[in-house]
Protein backbone atom coordinates (compact mmCIF):
# COMPACT_ATOMS: atom_id res chain seq x y z
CA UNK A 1 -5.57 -6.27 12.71
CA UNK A 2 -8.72 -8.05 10.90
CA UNK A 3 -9.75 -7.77 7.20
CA UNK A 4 -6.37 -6.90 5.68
CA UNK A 5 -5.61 -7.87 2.08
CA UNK A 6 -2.11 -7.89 1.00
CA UNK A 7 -0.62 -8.75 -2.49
CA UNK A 8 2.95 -8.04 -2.92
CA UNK A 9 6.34 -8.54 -1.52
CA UNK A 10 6.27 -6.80 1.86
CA UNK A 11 2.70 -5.12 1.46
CA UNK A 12 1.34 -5.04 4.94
CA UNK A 13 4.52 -6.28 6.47
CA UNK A 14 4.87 -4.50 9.63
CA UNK A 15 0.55 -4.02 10.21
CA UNK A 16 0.25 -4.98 14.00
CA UNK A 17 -3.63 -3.57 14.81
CA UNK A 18 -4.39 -1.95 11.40
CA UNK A 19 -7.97 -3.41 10.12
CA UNK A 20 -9.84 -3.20 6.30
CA UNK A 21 -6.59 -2.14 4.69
CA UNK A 22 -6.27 -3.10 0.91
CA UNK A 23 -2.28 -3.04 -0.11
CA UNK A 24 -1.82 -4.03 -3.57
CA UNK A 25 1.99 -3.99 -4.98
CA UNK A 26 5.15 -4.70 -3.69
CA UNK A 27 6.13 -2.65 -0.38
CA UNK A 28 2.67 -0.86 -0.29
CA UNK A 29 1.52 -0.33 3.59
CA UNK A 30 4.69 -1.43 3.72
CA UNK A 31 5.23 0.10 7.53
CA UNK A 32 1.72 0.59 8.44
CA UNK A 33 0.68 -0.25 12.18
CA UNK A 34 -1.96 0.75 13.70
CA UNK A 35 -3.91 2.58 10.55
CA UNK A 36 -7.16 1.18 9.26
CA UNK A 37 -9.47 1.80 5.93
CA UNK A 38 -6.19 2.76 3.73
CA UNK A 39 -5.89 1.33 -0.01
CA UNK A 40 -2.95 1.11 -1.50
CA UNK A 41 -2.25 0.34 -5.57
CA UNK A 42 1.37 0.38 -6.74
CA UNK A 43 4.46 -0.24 -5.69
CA UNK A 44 5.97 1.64 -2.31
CA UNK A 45 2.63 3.45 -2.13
CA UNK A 46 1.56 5.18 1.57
CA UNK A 47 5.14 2.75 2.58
CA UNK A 48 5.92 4.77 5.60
CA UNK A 49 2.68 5.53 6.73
CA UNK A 50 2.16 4.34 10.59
CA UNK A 51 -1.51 5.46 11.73
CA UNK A 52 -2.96 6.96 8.82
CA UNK A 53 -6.65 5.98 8.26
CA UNK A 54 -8.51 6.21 5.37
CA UNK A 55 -6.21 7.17 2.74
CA UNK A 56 -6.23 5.78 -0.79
CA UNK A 57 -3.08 5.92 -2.80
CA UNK A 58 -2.88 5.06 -6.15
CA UNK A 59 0.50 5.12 -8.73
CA UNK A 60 4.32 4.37 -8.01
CA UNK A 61 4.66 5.82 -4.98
CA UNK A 62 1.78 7.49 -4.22
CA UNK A 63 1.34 8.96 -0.40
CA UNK A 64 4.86 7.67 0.05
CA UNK A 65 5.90 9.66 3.33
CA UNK A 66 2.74 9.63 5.24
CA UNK A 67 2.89 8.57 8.47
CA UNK A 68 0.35 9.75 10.29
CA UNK A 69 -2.21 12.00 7.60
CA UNK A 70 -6.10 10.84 7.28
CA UNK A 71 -8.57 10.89 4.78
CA UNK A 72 -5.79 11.95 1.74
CA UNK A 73 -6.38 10.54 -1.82
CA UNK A 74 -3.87 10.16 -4.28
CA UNK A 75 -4.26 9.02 -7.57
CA UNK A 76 -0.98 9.22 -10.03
CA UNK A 77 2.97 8.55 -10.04
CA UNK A 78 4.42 10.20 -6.68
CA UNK A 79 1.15 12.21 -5.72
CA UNK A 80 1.27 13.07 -1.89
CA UNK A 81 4.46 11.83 -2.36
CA UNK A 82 5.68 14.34 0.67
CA UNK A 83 3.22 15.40 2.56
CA UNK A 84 1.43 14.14 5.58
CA UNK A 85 -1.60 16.34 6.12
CA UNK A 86 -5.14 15.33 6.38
CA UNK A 87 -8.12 15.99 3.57
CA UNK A 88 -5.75 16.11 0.83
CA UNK A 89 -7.09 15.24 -2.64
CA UNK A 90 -4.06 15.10 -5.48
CA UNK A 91 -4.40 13.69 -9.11
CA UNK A 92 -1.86 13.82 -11.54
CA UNK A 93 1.52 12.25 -11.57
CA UNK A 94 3.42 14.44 -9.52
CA UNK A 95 0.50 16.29 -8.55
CA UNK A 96 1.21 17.96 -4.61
CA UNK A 97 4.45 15.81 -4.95
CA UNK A 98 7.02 18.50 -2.28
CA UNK A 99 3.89 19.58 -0.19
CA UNK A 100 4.15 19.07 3.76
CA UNK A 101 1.97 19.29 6.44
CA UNK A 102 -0.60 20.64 3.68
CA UNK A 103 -4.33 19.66 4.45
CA UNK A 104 -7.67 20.94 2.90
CA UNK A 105 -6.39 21.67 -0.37
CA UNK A 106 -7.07 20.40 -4.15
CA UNK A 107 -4.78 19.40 -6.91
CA UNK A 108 -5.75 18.63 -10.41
CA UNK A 109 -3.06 17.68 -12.85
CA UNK A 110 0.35 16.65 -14.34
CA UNK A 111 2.80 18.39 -11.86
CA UNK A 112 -0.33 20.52 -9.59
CA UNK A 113 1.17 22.16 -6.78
CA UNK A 114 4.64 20.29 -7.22
């Protein structure tokens, strides 16, 4: 990949073809391969994602077991943490934190949509 910025113990350590990601924090992108456009903030955030493009994770953990889910956006402490859907928006620590496979939806707040 091309235009990667990693700061961190492991950020970015497996990225083969992935291009303008932005992992910040130890572990964060930590598996990514082939996805592009992601930002990561904190440690072991979007750490198993694979393809997923265009996410931005922000907080401990945010987006943690994505591995394939587009366009999410996580802001707060384990947000996304479980899901891997596409067009997800989630702020709040916690916020959408059990949530699979959810896409299209809309969480606002501490613990929204645990």
């Amino acid at each position: 990949g091309v235009n990667n910025t990693g700061i961190g113990a492991y950020s970015l350590l497996n990225n083969t073809y992935g291009s303008y990601n932005v992992a910040t924090g130890s572990f964060a992108l930590n598996k990514n391969n082939t996805g592009g456009k992601n930002m990561a903030i904190g440690f072991n955030s979007l750490f198993n994602n694979l393809t997923g493009s265009q996410n931005v994770a922000i907080g401990h953990e945010a987006v943690y077991t994505n591995s394939a889910g587009n366009n999410n956006t996580a802001i707060g402490h384990q947000s996304l943490y479980t899901n891997n859907g596409n067009d997800n928006i989630a702020i709040g620590n916690y916020a959408m934190r059990l949530t699979k496979n959810v896409s299209n939806t809309v969480a606002i707040g501490s613990g929204a949509l645990y």
